[in-house]
PDB file of N, CA and C in Angstrom:
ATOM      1  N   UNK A   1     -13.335 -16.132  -6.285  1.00  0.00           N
ATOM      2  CA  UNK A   1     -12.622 -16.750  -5.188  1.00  0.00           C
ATOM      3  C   UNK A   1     -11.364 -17.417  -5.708  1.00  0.00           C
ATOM      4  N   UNK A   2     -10.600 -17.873  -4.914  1.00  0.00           N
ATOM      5  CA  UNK A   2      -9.245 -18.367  -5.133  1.00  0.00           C
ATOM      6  C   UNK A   2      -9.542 -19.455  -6.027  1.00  0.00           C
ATOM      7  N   UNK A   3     -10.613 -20.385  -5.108  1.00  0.00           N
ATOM      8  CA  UNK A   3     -10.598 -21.478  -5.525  1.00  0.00           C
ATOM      9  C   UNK A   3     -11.105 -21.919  -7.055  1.00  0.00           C
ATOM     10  N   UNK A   4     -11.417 -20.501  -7.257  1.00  0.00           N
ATOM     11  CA  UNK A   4     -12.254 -20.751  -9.110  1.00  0.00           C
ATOM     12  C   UNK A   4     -11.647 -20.529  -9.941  1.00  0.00           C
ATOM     13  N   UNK A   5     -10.266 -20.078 -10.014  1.00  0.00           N
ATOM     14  CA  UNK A   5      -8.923 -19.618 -11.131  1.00  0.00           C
ATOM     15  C   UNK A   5      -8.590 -20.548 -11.795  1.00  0.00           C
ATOM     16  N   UNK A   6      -8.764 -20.282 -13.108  1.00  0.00           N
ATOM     17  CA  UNK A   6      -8.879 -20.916 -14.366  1.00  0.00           C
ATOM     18  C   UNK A   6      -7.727 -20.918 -14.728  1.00  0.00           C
ATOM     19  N   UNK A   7      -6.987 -22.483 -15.118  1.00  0.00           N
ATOM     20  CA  UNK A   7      -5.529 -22.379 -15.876  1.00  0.00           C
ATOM     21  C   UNK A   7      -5.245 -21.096 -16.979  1.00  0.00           C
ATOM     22  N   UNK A   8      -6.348 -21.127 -17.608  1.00  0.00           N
ATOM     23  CA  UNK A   8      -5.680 -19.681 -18.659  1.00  0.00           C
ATOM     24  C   UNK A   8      -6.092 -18.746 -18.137  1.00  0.00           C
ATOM     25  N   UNK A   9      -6.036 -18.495 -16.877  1.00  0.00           N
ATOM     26  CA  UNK A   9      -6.176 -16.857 -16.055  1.00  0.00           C
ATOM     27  C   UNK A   9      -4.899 -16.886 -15.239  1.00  0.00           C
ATOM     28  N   UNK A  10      -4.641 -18.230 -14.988  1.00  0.00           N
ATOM     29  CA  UNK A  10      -3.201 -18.398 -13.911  1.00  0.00           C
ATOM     30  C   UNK A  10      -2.479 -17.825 -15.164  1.00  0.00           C
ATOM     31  N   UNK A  11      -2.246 -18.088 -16.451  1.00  0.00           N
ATOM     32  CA  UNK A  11      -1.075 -18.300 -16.911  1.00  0.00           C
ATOM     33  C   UNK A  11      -0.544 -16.568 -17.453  1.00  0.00           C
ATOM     34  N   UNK A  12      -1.574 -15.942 -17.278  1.00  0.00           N
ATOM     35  CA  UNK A  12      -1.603 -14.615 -17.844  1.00  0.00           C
ATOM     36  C   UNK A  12      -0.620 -13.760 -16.277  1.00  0.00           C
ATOM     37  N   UNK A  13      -0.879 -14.427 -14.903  1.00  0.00           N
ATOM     38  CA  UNK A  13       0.044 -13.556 -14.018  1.00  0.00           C
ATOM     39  C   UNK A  13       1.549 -13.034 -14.203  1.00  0.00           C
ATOM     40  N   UNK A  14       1.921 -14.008 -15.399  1.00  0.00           N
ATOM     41  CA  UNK A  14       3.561 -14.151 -15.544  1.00  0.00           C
ATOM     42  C   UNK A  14       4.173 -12.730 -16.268  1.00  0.00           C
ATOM     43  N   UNK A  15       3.231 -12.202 -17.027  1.00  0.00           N
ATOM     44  CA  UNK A  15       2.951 -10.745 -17.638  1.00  0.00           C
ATOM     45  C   UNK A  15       2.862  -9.749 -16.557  1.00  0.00           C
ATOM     46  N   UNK A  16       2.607  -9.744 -15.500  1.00  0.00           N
ATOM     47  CA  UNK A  16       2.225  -8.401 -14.268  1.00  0.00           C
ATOM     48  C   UNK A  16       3.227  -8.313 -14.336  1.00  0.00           C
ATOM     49  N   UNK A  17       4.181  -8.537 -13.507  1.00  0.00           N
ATOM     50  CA  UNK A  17       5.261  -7.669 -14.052  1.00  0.00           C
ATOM     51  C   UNK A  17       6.163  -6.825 -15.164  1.00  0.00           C
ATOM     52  N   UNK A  18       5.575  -7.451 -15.890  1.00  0.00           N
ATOM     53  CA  UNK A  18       5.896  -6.773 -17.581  1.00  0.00           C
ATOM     54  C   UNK A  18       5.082  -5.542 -17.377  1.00  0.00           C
ATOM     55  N   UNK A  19       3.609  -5.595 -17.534  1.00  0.00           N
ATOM     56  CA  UNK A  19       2.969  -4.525 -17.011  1.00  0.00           C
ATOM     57  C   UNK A  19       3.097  -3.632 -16.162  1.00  0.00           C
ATOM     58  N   UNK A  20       2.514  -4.164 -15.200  1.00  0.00           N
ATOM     59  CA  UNK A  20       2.871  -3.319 -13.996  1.00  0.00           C
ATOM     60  C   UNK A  20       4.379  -2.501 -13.056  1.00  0.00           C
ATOM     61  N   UNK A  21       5.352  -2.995 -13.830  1.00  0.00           N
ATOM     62  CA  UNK A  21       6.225  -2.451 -13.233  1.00  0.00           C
ATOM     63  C   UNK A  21       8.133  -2.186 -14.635  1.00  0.00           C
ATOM     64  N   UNK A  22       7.752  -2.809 -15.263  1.00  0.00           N
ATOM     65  CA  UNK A  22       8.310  -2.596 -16.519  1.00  0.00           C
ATOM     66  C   UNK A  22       8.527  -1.177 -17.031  1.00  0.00           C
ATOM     67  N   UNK A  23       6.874  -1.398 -17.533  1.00  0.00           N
ATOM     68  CA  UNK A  23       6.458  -0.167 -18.036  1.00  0.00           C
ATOM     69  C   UNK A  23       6.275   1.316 -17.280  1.00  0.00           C
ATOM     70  N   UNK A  24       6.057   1.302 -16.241  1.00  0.00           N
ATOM     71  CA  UNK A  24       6.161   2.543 -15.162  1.00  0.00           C
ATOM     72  C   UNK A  24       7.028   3.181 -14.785  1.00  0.00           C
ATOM     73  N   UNK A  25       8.380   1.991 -14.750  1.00  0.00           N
ATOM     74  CA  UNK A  25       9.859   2.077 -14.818  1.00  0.00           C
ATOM     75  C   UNK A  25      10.685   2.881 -15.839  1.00  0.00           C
ATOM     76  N   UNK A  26      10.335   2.301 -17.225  1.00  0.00           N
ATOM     77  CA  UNK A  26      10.740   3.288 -18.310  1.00  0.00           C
ATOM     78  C   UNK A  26       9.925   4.490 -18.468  1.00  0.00           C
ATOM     79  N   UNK A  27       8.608   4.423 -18.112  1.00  0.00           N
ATOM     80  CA  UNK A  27       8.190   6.058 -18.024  1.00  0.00           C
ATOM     81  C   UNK A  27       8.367   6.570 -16.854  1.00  0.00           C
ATOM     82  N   UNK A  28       8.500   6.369 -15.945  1.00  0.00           N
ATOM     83  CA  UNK A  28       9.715   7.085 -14.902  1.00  0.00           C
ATOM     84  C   UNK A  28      11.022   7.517 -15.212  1.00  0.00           C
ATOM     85  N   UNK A  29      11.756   6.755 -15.704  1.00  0.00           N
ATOM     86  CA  UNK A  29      13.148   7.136 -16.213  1.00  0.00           C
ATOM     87  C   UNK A  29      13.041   8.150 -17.346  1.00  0.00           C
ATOM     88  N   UNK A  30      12.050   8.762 -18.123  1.00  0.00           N
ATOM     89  CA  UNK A  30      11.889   9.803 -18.905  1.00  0.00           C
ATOM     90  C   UNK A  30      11.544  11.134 -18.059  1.00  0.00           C
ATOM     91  N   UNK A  31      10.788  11.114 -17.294  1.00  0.00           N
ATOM     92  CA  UNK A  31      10.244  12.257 -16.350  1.00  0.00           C
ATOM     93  C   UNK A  31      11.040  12.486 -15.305  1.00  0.00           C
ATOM     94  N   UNK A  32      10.650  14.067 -15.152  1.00  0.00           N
ATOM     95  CA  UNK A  32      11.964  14.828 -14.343  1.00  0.00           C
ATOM     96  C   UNK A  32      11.194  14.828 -13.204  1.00  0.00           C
ATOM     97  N   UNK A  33       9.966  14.902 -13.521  1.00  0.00           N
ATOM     98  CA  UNK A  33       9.437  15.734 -11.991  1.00  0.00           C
ATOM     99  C   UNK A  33       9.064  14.199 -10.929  1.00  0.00           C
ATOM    100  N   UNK A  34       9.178  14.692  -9.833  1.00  0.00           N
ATOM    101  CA  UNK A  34       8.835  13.468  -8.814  1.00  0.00           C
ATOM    102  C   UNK A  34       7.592  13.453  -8.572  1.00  0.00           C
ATOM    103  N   UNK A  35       6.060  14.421  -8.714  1.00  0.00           N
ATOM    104  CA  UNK A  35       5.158  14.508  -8.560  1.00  0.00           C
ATOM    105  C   UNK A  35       4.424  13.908  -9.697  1.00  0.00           C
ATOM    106  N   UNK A  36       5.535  13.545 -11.216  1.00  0.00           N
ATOM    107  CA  UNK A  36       4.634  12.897 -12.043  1.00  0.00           C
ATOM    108  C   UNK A  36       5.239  11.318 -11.639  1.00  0.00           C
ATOM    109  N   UNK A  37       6.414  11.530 -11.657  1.00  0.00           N
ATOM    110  CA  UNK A  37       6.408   9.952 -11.329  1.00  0.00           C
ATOM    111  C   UNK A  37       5.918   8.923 -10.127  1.00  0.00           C
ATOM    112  N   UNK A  38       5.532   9.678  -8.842  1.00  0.00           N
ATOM    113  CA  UNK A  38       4.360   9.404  -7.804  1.00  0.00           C
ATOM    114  C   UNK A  38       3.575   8.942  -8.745  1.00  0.00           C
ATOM    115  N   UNK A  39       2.473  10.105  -9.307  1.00  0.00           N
ATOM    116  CA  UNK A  39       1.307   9.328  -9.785  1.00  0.00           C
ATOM    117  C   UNK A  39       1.129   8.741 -10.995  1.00  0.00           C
ATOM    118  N   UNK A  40       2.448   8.134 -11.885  1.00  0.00           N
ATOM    119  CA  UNK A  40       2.706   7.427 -12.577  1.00  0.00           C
ATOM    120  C   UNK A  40       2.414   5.841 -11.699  1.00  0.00           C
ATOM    121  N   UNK A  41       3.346   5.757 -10.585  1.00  0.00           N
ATOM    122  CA  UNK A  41       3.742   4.652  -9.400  1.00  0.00           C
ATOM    123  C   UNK A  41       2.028   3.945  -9.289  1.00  0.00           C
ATOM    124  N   UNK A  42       1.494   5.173  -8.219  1.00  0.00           N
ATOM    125  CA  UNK A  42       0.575   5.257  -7.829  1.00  0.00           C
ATOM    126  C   UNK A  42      -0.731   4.747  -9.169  1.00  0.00           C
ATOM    127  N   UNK A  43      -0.478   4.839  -9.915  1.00  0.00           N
ATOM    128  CA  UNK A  43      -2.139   4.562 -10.724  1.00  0.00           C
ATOM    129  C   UNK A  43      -1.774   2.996 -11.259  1.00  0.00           C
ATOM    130  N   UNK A  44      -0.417   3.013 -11.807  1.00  0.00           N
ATOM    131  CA  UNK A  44      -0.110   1.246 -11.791  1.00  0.00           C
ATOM    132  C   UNK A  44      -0.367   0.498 -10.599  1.00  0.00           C
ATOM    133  N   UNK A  45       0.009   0.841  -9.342  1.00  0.00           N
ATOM    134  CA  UNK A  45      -0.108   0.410  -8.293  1.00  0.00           C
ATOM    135  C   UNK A  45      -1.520   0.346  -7.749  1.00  0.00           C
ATOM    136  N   UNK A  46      -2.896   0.773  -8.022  1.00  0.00           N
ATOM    137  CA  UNK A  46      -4.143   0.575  -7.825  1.00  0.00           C
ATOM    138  C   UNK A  46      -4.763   0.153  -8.942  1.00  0.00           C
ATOM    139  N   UNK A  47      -4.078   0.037  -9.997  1.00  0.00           N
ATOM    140  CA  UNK A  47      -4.924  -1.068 -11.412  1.00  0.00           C
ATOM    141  C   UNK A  47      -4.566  -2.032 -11.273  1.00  0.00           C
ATOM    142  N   UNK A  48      -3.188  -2.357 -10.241  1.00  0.00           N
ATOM    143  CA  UNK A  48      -2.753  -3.793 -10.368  1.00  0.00           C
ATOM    144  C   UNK A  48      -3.536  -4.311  -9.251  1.00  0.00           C
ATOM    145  N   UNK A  49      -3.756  -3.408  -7.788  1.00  0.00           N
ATOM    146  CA  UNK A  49      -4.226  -3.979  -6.657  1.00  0.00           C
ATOM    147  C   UNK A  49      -5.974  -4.105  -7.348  1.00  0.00           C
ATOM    148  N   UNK A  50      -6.664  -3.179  -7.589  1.00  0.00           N
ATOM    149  CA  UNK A  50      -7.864  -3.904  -7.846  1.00  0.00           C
ATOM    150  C   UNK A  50      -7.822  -5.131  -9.114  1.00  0.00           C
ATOM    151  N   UNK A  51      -6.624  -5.796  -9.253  1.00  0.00           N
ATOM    152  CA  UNK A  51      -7.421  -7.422 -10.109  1.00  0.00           C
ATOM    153  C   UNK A  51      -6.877  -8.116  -8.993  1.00  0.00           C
ATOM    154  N   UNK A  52      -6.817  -7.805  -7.754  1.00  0.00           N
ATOM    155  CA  UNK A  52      -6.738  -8.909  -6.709  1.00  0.00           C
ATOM    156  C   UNK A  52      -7.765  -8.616  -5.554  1.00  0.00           C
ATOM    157  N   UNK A  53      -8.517  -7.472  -5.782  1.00  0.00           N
ATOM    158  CA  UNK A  53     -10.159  -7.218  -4.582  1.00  0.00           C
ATOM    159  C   UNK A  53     -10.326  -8.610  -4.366  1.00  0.00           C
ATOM    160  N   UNK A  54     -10.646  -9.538  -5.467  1.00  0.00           N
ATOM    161  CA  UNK A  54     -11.352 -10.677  -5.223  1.00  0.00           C
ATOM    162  C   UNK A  54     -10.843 -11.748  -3.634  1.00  0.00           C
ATOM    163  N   UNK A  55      -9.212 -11.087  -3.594  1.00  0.00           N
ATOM    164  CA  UNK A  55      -8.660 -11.967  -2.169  1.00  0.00           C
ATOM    165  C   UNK A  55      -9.059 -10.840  -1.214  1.00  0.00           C
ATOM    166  N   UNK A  56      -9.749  -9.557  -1.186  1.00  0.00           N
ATOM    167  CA  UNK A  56      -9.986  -9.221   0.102  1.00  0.00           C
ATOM    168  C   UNK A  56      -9.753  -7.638  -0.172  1.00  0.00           C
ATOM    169  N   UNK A  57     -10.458  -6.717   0.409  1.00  0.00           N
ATOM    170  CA  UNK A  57      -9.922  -4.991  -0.250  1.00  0.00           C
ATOM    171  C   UNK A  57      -8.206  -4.766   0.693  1.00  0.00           C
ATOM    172  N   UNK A  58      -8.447  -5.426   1.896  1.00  0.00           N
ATOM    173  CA  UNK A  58      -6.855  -5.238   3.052  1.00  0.00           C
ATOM    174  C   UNK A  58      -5.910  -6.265   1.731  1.00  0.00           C
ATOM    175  N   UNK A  59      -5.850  -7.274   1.415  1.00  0.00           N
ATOM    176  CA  UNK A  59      -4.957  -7.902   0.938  1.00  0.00           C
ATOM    177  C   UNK A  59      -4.791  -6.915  -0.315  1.00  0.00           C
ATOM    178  N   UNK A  60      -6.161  -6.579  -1.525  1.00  0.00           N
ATOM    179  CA  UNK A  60      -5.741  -5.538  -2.471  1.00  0.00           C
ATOM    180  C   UNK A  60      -4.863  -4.221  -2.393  1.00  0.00           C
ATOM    181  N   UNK A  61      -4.810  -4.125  -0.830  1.00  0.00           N
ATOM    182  CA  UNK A  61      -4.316  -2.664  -1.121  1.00  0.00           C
ATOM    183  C   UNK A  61      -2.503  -3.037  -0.535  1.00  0.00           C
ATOM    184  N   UNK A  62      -2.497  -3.938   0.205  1.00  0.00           N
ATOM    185  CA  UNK A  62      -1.085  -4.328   0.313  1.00  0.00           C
ATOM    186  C   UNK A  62      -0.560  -4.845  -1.033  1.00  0.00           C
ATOM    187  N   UNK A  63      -1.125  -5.902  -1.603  1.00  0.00           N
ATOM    188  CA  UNK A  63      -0.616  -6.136  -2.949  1.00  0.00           C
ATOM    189  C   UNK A  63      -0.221  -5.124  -3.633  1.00  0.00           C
ATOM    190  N   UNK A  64      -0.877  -3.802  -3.365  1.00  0.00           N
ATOM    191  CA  UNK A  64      -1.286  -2.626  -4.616  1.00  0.00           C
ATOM    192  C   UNK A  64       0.492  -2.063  -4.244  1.00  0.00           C
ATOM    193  N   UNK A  65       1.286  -2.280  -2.900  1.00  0.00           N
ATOM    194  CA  UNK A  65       2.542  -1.856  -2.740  1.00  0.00           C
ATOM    195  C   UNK A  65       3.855  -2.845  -3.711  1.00  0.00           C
ATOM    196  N   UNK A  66       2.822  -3.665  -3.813  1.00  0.00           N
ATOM    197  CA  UNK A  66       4.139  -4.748  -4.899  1.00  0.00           C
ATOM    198  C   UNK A  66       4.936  -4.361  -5.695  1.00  0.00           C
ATOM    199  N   UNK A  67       4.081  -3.812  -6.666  1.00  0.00           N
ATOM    200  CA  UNK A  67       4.850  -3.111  -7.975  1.00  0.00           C
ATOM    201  C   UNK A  67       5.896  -2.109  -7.514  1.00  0.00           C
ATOM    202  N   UNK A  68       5.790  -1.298  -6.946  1.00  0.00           N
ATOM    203  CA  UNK A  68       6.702   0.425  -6.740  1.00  0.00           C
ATOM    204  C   UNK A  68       7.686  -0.560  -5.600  1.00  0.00           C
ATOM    205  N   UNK A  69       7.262  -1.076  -4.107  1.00  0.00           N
ATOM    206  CA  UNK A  69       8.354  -1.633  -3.169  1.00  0.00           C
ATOM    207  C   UNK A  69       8.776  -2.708  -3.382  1.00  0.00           C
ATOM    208  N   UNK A  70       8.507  -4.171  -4.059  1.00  0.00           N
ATOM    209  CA  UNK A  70       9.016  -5.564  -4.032  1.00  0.00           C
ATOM    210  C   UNK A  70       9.879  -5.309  -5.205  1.00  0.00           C
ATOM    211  N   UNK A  71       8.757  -5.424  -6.668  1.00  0.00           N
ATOM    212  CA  UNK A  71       9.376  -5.650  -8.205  1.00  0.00           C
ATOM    213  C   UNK A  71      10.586  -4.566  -8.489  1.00  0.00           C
ATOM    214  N   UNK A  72      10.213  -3.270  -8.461  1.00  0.00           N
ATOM    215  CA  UNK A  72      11.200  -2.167  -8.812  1.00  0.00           C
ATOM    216  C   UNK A  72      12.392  -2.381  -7.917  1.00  0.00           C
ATOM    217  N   UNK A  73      12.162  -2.017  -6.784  1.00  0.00           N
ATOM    218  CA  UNK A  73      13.156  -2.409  -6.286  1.00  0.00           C
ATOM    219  C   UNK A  73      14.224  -3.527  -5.878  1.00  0.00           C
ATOM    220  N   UNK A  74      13.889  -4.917  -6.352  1.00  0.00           N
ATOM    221  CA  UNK A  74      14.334  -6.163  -6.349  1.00  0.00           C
ATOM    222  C   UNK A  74      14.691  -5.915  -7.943  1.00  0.00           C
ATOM    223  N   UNK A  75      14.356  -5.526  -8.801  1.00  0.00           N
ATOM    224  CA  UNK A  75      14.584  -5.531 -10.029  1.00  0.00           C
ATOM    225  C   UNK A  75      16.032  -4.933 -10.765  1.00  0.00           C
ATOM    226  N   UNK A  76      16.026  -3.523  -9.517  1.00  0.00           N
ATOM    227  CA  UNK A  76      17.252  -2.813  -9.977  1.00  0.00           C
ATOM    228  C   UNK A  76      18.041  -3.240  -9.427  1.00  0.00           C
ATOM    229  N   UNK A  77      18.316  -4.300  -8.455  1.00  0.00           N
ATOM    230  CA  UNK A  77      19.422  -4.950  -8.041  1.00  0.00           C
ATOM    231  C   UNK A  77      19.735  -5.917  -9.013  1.00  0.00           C
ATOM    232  N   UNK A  78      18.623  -7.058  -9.536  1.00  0.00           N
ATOM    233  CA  UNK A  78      18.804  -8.138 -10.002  1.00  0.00           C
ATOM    234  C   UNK A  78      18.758  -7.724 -11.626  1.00  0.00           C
ATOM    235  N   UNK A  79      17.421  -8.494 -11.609  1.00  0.00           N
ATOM    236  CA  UNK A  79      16.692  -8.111 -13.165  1.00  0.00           C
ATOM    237  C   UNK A  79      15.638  -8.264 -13.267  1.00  0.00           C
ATOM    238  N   UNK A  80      14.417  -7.516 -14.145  1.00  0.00           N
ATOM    239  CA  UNK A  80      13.287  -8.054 -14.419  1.00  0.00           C
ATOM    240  C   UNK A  80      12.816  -9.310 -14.610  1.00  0.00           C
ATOM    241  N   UNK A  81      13.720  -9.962 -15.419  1.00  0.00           N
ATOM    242  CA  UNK A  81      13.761 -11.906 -15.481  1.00  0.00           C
ATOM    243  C   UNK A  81      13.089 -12.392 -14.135  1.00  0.00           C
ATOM    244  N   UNK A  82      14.340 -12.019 -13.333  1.00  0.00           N
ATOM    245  CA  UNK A  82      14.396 -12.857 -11.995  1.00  0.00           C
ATOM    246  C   UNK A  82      12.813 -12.299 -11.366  1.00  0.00           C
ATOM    247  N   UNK A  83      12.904 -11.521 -11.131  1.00  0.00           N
ATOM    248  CA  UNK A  83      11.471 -11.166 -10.684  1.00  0.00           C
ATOM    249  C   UNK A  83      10.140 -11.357 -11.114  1.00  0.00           C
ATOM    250  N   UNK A  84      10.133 -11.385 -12.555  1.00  0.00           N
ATOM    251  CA  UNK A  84       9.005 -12.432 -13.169  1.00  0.00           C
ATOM    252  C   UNK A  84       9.141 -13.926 -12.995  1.00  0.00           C
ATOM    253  N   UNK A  85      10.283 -14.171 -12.910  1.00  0.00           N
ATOM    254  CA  UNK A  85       9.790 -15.847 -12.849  1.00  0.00           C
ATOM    255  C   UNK A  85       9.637 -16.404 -11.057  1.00  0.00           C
ATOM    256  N   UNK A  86      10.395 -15.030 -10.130  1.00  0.00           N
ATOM    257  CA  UNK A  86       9.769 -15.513  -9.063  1.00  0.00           C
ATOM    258  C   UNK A  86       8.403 -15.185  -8.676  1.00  0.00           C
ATOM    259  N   UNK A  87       7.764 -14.255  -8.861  1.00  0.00           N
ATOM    260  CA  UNK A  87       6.811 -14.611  -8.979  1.00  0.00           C
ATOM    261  C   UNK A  87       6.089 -15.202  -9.524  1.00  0.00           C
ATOM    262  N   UNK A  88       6.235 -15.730 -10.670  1.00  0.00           N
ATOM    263  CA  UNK A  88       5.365 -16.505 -11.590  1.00  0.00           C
ATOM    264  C   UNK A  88       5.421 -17.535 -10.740  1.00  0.00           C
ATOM    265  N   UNK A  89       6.541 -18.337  -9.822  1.00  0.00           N
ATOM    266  CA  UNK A  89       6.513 -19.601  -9.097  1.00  0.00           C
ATOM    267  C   UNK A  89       5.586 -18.982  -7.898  1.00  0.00           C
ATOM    268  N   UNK A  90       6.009 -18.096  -7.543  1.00  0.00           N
ATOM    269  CA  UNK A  90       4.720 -17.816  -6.186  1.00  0.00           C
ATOM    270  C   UNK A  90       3.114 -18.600  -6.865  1.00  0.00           C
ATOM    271  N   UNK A  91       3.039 -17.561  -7.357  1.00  0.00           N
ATOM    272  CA  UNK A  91       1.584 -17.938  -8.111  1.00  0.00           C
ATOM    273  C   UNK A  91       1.208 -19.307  -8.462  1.00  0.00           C
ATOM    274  N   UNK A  92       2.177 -20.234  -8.841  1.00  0.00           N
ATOM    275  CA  UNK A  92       2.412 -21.193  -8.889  1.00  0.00           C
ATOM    276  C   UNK A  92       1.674 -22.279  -8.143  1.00  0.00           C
ATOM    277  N   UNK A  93       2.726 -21.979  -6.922  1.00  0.00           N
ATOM    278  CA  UNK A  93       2.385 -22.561  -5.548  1.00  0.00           C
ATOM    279  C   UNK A  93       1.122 -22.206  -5.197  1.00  0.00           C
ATOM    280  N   UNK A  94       0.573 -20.781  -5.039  1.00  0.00           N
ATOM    281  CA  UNK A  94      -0.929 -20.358  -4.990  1.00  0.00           C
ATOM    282  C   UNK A  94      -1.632 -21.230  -5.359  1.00  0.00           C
ATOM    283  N   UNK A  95      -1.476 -21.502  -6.082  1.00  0.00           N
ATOM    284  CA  UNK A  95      -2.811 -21.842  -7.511  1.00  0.00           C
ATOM    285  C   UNK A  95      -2.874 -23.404  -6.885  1.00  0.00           C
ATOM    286  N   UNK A  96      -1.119 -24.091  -6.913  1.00  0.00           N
ATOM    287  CA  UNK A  96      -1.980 -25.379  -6.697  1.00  0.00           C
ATOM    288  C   UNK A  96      -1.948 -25.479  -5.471  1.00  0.00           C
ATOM    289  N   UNK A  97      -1.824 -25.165  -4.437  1.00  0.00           N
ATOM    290  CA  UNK A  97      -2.237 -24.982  -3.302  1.00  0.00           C
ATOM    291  C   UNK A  97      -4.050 -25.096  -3.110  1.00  0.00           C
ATOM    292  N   UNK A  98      -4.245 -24.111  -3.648  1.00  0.00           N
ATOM    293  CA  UNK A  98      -5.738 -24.252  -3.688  1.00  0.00           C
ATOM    294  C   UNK A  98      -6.415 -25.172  -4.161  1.00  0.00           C
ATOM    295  N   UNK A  99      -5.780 -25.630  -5.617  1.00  0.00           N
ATOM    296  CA  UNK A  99      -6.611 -26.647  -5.924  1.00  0.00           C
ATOM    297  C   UNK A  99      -6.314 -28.158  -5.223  1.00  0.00           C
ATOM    298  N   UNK A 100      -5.343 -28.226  -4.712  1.00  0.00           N
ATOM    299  CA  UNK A 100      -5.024 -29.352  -4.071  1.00  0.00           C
ATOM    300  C   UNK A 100      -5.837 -28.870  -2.582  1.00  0.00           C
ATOM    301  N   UNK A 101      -6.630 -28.074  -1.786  1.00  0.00           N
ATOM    302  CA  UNK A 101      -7.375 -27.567  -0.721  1.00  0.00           C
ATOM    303  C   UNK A 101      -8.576 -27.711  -1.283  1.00  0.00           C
ATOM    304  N   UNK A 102      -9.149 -27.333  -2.627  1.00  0.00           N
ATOM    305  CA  UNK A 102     -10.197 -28.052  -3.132  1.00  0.00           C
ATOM    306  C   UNK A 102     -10.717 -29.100  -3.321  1.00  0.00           C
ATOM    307  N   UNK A 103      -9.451 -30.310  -3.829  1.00  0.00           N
ATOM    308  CA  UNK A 103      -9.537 -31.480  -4.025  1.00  0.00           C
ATOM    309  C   UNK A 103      -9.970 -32.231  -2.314  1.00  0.00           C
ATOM    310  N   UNK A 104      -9.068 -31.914  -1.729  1.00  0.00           N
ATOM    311  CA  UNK A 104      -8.809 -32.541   0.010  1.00  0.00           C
ATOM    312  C   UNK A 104     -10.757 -32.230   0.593  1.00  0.00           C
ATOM    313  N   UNK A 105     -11.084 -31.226   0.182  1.00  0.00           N
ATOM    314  CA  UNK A 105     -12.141 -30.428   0.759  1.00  0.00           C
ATOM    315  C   UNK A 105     -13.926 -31.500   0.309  1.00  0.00           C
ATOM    316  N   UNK A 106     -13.060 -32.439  -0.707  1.00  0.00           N
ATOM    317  CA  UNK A 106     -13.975 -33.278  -1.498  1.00  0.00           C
ATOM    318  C   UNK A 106     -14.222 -34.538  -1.015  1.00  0.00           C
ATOM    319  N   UNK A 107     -12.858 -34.813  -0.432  1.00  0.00           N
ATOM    320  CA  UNK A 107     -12.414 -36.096   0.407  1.00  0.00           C
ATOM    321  C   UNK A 107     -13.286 -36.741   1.473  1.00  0.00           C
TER     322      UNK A 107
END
C-alpha cells in the first residue's frame, strides 16, 4: 500500500527514468525497424507499470503509458535532467502526502 513506502524505496524512484526511458531511447535510436522499437517501448512500459500494481491494475496500466508518452516525449523537448527531477518531486509530494494522511489518520 501507499501508506507502507519505505524512505529507501522512495529514494530509488529518482532512477525510473534513467531506466525506463533513457535506456529504451538509446536502443531505439539504433534500430531501424518500427516493429522492434514498439516492442522495445512496449516491454519497458509493462516492467515499469507492474512496480506500481500495488496502486491498483487501472492506475498500473495508465502509469505503464508514462515512459513512451510523458518522459520521452517531454524529454526531447527539454532534457532527461528536467524530467527526472520532476518527477522525483512528484513522488515527493506522494510520499509525504501519505505519510502526513497516516499521521492525521492517528489523530
Amino acid at each position: 500500500s501507499m501508506y507502507n513506502i519505505r524512505m529507501s524505496s522512495f529514494l530509488t524512484v529518482f532512477l525510473e527514468d534513467a531506466f525506463y526511458v533513457m535506456i529504451p531511447y538509446y536502443i531505439c535510436k539504433k534500430l531501424n525497424s518500427k516493429i522492434l522499437k514498439f516492442l522495445v517501448w512496449t516491454a519497458f512500459s509493462v516492467y515499469f507499470a507492474s512496480g506500481h500494481v500495488y496502486q491498483g491494475v487501472w492506475i498500473a496500466a495508465i502509469i505503464g503509458l508514462y515512459p513512451y508518452f510523458i518522459s520521452r516525449k517531454y524529454a526531447m523537448k527539454t532534457s532527461f535532467a528536467t524530467v527526472m527531477a520532476c518527477h522525483f518531486l512528484y513522488d515527493c509530494i506522494t510520499f509525504l502526502t501519505m505519510k502526513i494522511a497516516k499521521l492525521l489518520t492517528y489523530v
